[in-house]
PDB file of N, CA and C in Angstrom:
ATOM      1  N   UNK A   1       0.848  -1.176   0.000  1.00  0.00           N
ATOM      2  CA  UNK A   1       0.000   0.000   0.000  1.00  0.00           C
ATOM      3  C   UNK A   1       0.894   1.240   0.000  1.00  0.00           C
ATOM      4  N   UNK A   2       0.824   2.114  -1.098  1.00  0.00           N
ATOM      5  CA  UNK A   2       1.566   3.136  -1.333  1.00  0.00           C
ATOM      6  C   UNK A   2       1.771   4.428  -0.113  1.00  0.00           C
ATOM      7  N   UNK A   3       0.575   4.519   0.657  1.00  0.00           N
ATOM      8  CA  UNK A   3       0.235   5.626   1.419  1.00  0.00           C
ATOM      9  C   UNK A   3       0.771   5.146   2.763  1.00  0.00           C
ATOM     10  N   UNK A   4       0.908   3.861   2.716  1.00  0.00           N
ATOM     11  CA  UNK A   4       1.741   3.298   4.077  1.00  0.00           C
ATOM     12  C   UNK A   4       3.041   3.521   4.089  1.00  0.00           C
ATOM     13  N   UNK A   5       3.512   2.864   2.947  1.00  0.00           N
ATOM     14  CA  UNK A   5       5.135   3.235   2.919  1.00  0.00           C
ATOM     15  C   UNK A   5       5.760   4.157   2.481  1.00  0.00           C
ATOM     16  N   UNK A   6       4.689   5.134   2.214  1.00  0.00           N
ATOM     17  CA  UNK A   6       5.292   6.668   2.267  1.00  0.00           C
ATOM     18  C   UNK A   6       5.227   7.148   3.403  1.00  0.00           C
ATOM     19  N   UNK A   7       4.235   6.692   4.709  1.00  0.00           N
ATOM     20  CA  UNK A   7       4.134   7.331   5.600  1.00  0.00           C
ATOM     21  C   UNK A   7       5.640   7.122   6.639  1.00  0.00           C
ATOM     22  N   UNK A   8       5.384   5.803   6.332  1.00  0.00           N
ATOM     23  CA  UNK A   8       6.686   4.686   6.680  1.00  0.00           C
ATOM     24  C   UNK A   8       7.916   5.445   6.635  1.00  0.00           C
ATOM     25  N   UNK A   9       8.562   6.122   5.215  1.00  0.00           N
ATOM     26  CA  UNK A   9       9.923   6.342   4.639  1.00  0.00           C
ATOM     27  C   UNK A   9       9.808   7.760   5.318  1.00  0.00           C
ATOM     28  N   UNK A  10       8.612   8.010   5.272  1.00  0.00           N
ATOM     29  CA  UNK A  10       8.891   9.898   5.713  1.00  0.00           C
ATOM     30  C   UNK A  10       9.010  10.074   6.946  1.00  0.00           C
ATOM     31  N   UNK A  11       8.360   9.050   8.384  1.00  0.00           N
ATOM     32  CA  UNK A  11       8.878   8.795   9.444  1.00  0.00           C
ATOM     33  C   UNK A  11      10.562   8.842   9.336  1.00  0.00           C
ATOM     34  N   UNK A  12      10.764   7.772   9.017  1.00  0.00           N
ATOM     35  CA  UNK A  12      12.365   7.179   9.149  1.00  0.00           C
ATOM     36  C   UNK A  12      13.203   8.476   8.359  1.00  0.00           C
ATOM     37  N   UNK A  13      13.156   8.723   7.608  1.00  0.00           N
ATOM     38  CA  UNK A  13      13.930   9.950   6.804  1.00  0.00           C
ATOM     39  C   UNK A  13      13.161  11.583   8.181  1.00  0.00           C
ATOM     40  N   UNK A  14      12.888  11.734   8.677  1.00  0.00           N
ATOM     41  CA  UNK A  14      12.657  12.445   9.370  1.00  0.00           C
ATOM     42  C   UNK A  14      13.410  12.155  10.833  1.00  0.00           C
ATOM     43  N   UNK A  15      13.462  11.049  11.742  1.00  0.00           N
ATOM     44  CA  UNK A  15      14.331  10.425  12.573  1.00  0.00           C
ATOM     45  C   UNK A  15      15.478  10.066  12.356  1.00  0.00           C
ATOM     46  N   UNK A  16      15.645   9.589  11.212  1.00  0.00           N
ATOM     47  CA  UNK A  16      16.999  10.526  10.753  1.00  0.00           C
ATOM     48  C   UNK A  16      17.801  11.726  10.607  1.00  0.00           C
ATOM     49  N   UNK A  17      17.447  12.439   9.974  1.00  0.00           N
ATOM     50  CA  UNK A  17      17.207  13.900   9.936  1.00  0.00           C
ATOM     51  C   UNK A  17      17.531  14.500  11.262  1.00  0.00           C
ATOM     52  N   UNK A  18      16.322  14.283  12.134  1.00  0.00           N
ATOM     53  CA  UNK A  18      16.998  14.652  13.602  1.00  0.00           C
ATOM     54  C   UNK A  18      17.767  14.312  14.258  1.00  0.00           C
ATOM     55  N   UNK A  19      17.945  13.041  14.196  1.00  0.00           N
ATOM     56  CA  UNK A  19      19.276  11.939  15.196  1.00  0.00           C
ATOM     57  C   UNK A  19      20.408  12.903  14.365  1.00  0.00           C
ATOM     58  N   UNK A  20      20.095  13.437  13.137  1.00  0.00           N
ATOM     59  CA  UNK A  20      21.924  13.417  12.592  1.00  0.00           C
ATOM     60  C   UNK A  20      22.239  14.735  13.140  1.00  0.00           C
ATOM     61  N   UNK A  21      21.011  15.949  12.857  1.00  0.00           N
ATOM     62  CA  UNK A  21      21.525  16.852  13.732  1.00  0.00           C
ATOM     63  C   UNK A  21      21.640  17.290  14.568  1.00  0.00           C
ATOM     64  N   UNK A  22      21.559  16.491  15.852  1.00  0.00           N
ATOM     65  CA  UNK A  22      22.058  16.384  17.212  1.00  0.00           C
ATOM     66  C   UNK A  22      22.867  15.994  17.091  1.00  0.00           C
ATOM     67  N   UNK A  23      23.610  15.116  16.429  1.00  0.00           N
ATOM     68  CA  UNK A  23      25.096  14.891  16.437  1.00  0.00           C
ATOM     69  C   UNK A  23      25.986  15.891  15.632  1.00  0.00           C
ATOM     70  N   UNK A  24      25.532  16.788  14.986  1.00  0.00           N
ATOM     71  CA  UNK A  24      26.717  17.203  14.037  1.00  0.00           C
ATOM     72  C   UNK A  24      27.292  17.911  15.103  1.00  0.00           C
ATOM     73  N   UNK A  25      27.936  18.572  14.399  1.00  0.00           N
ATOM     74  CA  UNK A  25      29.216  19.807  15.311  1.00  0.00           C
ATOM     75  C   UNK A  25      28.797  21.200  15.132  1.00  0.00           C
ATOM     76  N   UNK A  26      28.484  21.911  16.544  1.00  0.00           N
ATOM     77  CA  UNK A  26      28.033  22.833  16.275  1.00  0.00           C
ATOM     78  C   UNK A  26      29.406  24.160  16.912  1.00  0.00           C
ATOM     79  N   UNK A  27      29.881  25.451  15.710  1.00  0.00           N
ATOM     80  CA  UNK A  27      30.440  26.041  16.285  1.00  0.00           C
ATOM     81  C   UNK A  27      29.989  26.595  17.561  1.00  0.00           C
ATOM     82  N   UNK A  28      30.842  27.478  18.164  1.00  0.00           N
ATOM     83  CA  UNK A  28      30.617  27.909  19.789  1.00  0.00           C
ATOM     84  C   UNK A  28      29.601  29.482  19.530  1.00  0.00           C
ATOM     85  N   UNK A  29      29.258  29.817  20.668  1.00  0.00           N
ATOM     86  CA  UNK A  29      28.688  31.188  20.461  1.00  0.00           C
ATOM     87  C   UNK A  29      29.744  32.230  20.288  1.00  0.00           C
ATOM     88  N   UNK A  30      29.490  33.623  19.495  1.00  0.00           N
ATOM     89  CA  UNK A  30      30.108  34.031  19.520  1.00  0.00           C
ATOM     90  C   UNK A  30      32.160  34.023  18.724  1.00  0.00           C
ATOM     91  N   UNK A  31      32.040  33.017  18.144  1.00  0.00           N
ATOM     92  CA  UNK A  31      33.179  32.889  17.145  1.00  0.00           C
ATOM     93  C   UNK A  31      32.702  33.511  16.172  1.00  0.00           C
ATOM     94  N   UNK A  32      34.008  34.413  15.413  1.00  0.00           N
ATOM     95  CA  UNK A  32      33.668  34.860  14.038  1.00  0.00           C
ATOM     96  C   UNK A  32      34.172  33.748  13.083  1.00  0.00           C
ATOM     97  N   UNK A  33      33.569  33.293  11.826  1.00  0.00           N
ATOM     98  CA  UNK A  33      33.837  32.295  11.311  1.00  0.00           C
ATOM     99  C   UNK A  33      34.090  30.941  12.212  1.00  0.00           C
ATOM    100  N   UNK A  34      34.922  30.620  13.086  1.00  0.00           N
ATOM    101  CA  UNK A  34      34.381  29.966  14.078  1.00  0.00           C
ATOM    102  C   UNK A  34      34.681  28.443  12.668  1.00  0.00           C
ATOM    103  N   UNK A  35      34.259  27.596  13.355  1.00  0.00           N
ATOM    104  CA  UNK A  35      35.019  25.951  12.942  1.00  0.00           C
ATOM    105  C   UNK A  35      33.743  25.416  12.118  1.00  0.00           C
ATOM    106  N   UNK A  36      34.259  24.815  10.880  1.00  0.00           N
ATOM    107  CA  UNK A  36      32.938  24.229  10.207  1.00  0.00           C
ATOM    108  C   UNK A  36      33.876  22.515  10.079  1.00  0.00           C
ATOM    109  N   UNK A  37      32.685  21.516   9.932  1.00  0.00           N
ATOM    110  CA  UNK A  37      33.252  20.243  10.525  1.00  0.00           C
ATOM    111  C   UNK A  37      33.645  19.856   9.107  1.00  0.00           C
ATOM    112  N   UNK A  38      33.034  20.677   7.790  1.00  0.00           N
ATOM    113  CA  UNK A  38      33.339  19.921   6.796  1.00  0.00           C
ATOM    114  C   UNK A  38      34.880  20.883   6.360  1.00  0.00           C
ATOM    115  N   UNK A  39      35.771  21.371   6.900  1.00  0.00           N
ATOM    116  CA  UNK A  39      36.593  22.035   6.968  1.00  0.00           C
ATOM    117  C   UNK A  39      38.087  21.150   8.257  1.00  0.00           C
ATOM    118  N   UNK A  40      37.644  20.421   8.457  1.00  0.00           N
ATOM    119  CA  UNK A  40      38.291  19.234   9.215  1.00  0.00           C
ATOM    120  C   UNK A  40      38.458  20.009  10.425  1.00  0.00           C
ATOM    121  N   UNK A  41      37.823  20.619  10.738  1.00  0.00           N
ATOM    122  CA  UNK A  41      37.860  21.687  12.464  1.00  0.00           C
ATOM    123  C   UNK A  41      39.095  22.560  12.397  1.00  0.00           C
ATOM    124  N   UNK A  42      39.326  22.997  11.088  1.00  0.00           N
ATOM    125  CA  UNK A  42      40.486  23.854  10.898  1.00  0.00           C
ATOM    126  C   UNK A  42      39.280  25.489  10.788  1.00  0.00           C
ATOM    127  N   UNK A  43      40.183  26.715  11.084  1.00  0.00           N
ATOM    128  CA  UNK A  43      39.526  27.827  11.545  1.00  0.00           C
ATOM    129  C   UNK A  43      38.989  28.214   9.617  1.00  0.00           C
ATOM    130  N   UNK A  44      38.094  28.658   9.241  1.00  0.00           N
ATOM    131  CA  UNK A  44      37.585  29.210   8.441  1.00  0.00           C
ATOM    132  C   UNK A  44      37.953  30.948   8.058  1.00  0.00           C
ATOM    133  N   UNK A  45      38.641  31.354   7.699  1.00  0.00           N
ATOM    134  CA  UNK A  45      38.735  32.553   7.308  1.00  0.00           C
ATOM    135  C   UNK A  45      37.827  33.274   6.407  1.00  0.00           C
ATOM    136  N   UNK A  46      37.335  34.312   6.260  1.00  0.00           N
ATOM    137  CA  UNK A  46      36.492  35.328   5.421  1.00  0.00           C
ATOM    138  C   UNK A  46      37.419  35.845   4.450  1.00  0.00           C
ATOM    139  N   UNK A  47      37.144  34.798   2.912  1.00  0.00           N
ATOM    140  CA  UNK A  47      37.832  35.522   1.983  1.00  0.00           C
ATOM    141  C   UNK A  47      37.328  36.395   0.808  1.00  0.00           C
ATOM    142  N   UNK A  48      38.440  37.297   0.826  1.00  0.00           N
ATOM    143  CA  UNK A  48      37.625  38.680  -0.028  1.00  0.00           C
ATOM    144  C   UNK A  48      37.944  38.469  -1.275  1.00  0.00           C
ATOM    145  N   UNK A  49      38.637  37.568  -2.009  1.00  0.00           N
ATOM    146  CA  UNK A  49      38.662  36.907  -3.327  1.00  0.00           C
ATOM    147  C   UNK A  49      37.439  37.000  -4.385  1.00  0.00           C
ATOM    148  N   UNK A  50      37.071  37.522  -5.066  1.00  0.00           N
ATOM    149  CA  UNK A  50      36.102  37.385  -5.915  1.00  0.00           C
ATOM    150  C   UNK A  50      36.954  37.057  -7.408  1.00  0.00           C
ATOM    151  N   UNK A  51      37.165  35.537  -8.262  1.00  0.00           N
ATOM    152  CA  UNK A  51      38.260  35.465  -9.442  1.00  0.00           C
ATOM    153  C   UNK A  51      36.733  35.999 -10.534  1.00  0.00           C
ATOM    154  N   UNK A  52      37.524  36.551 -11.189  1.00  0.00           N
ATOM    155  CA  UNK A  52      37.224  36.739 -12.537  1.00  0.00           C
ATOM    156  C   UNK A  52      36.872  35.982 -13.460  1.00  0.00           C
ATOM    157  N   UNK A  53      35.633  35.460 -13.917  1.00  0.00           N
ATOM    158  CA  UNK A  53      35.616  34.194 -14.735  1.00  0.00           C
ATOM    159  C   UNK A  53      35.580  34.615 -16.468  1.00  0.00           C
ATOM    160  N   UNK A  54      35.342  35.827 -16.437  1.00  0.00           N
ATOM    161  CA  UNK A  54      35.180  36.571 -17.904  1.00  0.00           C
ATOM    162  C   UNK A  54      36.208  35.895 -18.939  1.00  0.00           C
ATOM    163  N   UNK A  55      37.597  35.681 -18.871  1.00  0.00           N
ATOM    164  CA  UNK A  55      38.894  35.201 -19.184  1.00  0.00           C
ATOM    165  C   UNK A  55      38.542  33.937 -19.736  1.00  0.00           C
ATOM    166  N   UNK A  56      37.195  32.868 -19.212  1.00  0.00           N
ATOM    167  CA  UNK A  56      36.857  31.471 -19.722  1.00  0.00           C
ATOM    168  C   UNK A  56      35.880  31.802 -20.777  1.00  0.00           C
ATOM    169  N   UNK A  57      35.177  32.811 -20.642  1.00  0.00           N
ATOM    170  CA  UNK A  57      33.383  32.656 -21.383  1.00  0.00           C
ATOM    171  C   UNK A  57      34.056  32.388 -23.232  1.00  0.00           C
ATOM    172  N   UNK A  58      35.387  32.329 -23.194  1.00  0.00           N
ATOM    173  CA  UNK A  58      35.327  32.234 -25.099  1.00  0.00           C
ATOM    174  C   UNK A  58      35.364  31.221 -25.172  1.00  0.00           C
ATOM    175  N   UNK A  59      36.339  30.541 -24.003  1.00  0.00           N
ATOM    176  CA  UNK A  59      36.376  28.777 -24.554  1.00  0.00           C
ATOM    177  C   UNK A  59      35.106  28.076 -24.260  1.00  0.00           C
ATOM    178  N   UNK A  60      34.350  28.539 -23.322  1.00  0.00           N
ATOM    179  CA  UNK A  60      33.062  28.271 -22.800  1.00  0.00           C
ATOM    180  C   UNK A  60      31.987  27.844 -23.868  1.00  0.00           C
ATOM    181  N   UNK A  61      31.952  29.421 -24.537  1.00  0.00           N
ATOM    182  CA  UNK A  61      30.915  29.595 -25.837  1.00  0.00           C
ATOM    183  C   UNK A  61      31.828  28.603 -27.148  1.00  0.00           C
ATOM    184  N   UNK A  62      32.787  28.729 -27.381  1.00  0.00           N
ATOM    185  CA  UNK A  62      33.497  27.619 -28.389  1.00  0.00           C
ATOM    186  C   UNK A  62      33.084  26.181 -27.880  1.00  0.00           C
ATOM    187  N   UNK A  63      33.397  25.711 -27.070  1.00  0.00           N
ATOM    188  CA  UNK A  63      33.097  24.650 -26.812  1.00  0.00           C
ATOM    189  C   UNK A  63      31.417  24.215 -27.033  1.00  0.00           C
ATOM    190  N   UNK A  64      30.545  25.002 -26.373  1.00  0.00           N
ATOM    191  CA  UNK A  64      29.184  25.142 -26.573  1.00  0.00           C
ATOM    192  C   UNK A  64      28.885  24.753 -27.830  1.00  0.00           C
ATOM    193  N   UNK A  65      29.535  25.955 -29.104  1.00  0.00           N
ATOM    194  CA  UNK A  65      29.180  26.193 -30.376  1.00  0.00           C
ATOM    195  C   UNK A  65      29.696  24.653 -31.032  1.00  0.00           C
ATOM    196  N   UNK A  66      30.440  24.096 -30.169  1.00  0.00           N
ATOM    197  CA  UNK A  66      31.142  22.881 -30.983  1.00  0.00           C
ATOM    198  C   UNK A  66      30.502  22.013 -30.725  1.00  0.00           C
ATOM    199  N   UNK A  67      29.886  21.275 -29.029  1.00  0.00           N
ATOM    200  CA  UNK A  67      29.126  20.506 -28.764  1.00  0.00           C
ATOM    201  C   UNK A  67      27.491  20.366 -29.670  1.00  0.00           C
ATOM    202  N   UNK A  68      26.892  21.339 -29.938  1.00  0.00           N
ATOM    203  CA  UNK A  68      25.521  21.835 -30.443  1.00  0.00           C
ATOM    204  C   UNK A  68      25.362  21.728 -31.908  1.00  0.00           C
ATOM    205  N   UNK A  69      26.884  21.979 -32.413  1.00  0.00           N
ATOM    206  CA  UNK A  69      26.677  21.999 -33.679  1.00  0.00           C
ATOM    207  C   UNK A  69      26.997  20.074 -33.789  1.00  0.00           C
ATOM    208  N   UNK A  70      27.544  19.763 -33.536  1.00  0.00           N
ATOM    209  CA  UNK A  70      28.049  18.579 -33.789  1.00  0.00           C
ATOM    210  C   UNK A  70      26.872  17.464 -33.389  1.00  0.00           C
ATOM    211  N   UNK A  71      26.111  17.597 -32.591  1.00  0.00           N
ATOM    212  CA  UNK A  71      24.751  17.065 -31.986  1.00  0.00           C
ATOM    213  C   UNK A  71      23.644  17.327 -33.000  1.00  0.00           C
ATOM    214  N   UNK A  72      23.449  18.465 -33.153  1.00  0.00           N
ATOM    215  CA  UNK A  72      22.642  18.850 -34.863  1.00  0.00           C
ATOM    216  C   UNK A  72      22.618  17.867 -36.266  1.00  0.00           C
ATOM    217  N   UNK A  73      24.214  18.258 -36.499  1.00  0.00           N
ATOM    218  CA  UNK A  73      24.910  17.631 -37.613  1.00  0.00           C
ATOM    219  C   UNK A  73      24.332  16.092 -37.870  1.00  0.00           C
ATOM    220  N   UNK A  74      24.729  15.728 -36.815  1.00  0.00           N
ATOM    221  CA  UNK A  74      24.966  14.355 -36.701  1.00  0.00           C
ATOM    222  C   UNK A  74      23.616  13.411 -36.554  1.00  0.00           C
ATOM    223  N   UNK A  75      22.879  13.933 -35.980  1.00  0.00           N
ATOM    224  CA  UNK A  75      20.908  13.490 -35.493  1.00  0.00           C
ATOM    225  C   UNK A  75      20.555  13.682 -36.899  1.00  0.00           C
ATOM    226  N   UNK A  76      20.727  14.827 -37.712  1.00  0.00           N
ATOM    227  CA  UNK A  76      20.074  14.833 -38.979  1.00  0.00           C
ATOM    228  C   UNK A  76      19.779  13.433 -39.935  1.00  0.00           C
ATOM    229  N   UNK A  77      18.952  13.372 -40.269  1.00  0.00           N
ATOM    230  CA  UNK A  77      18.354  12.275 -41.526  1.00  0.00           C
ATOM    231  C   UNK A  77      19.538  12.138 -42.455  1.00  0.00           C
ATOM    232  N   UNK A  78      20.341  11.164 -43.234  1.00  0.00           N
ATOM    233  CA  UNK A  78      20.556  11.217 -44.163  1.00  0.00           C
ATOM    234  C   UNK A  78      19.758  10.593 -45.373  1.00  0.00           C
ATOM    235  N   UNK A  79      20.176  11.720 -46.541  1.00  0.00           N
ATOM    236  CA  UNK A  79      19.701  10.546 -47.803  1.00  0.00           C
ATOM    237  C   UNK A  79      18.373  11.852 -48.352  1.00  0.00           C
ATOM    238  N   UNK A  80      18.570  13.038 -47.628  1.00  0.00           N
ATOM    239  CA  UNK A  80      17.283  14.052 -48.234  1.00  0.00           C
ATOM    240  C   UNK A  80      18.307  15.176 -48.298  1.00  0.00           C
ATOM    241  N   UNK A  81      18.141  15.936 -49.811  1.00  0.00           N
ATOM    242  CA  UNK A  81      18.713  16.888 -50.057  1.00  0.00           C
ATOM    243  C   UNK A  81      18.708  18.241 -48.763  1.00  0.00           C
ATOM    244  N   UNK A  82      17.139  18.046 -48.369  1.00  0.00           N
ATOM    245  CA  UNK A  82      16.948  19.516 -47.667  1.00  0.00           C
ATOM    246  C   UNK A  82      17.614  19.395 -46.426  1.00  0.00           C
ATOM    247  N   UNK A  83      17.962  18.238 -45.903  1.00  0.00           N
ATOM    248  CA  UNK A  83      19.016  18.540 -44.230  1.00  0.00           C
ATOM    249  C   UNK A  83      20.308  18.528 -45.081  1.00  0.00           C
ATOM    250  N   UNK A  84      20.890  18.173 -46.246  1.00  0.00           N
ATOM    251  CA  UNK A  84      22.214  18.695 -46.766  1.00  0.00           C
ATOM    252  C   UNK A  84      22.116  20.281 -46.530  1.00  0.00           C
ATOM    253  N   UNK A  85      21.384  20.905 -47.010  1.00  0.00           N
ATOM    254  CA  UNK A  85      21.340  22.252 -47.194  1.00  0.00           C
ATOM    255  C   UNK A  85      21.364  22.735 -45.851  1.00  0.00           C
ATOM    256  N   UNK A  86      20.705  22.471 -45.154  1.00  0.00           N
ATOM    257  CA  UNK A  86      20.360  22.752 -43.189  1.00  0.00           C
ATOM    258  C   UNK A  86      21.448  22.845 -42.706  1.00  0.00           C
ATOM    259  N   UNK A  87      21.949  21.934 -42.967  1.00  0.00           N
ATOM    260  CA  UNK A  87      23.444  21.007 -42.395  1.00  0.00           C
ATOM    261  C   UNK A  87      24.394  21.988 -42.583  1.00  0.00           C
ATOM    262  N   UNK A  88      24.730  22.338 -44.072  1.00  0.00           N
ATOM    263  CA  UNK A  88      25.636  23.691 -44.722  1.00  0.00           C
ATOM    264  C   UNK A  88      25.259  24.900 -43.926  1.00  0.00           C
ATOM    265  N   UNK A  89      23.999  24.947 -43.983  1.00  0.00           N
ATOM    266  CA  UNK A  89      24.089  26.283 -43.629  1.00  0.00           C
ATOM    267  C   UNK A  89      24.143  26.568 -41.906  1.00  0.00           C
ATOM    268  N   UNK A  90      24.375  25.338 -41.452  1.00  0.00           N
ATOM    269  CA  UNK A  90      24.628  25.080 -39.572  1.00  0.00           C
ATOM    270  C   UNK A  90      26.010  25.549 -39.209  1.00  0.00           C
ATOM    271  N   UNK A  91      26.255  24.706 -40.428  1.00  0.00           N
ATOM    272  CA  UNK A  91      28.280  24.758 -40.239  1.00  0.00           C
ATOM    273  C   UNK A  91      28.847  26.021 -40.648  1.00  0.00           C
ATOM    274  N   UNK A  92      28.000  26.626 -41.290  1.00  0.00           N
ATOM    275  CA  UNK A  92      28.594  27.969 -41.931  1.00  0.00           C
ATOM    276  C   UNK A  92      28.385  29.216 -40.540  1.00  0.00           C
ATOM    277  N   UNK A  93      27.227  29.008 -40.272  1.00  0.00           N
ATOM    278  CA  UNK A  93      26.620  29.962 -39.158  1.00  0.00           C
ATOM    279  C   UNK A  93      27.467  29.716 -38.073  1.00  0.00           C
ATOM    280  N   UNK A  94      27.924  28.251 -37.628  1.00  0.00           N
ATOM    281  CA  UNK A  94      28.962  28.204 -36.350  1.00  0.00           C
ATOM    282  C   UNK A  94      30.160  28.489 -36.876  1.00  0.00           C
ATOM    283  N   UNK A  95      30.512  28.683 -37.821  1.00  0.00           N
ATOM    284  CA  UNK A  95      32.303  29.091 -38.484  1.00  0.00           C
ATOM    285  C   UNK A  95      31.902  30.431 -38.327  1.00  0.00           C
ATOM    286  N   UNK A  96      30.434  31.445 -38.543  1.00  0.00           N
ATOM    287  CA  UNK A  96      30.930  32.454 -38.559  1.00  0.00           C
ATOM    288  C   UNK A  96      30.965  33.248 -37.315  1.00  0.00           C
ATOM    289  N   UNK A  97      30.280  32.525 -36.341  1.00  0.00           N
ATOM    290  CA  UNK A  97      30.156  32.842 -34.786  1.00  0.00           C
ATOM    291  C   UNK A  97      31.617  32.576 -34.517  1.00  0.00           C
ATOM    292  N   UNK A  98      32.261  31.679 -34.840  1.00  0.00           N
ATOM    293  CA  UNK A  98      33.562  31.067 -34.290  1.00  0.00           C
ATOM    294  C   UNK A  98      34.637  32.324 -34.424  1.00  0.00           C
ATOM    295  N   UNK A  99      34.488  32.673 -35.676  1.00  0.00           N
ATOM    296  CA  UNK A  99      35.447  33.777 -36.848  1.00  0.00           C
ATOM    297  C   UNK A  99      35.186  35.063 -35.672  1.00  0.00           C
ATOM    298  N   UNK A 100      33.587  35.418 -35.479  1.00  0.00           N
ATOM    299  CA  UNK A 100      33.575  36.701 -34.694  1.00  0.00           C
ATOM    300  C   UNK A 100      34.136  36.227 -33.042  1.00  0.00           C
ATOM    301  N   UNK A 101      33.892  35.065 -32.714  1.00  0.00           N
ATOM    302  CA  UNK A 101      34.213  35.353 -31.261  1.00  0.00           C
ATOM    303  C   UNK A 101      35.821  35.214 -30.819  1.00  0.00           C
ATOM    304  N   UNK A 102      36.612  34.459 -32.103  1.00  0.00           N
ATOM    305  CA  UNK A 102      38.044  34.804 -31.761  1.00  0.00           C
ATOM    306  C   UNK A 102      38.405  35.918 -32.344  1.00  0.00           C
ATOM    307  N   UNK A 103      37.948  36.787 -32.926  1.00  0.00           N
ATOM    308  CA  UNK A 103      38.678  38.177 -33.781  1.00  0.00           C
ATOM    309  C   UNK A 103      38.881  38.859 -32.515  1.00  0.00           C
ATOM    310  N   UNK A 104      38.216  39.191 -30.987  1.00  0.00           N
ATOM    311  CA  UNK A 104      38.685  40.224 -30.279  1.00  0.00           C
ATOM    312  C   UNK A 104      39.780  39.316 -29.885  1.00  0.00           C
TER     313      UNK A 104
END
């Protein structure tokens, strides 16, 4: 009976749930940053690091343009003139995205 052993799993996943967080590790009052357990009880520092990811978005979008086109390409029907033509004009449109996004 479905409504039993959901009632069943949502008990047990709930007594779980609580048993675990009474056991975890709780920092102290009053620490700044203060000890996190998935940090092996080493002190946590506040870092002001923000990296720059702008430097990836070309290989990002290349890669994209390469995965998508190649997934297209390839699913197409063979053996009908009109996905030849589709096809050309897929590969042309990602060569010319490619052409503009390495020119800067």
């Amino acid at each position: 009976m479905p409504p039993v052993s959901f009632v069943i799993i949502l008990a047990a996943s709930w007594l779980l749930s609580y048993a675990s967080s009474r056991l975890s590790f709780k920092a102290g009052k009053g620490t700044k940053g203060g000890k996190r357990s998935y940090a092996c009880g080493e002190d946590v520092y506040d870092n002001m690091v923000r990296p720059d990811y702008s430097q990836f978005f070309v290989f990002v979008f290349f890669f994209t343009i390469a995965h998508v086109a190649t997934l297209i390409i390839t699913t197409m029907p063979k053996g009908m003139l009109e996905t030849f033509y589709i096809a050309v004009a897929y590969i042309i449109a990602c060569l010319v995205s490619l052409l503009i996004l390495f020119r800067s």
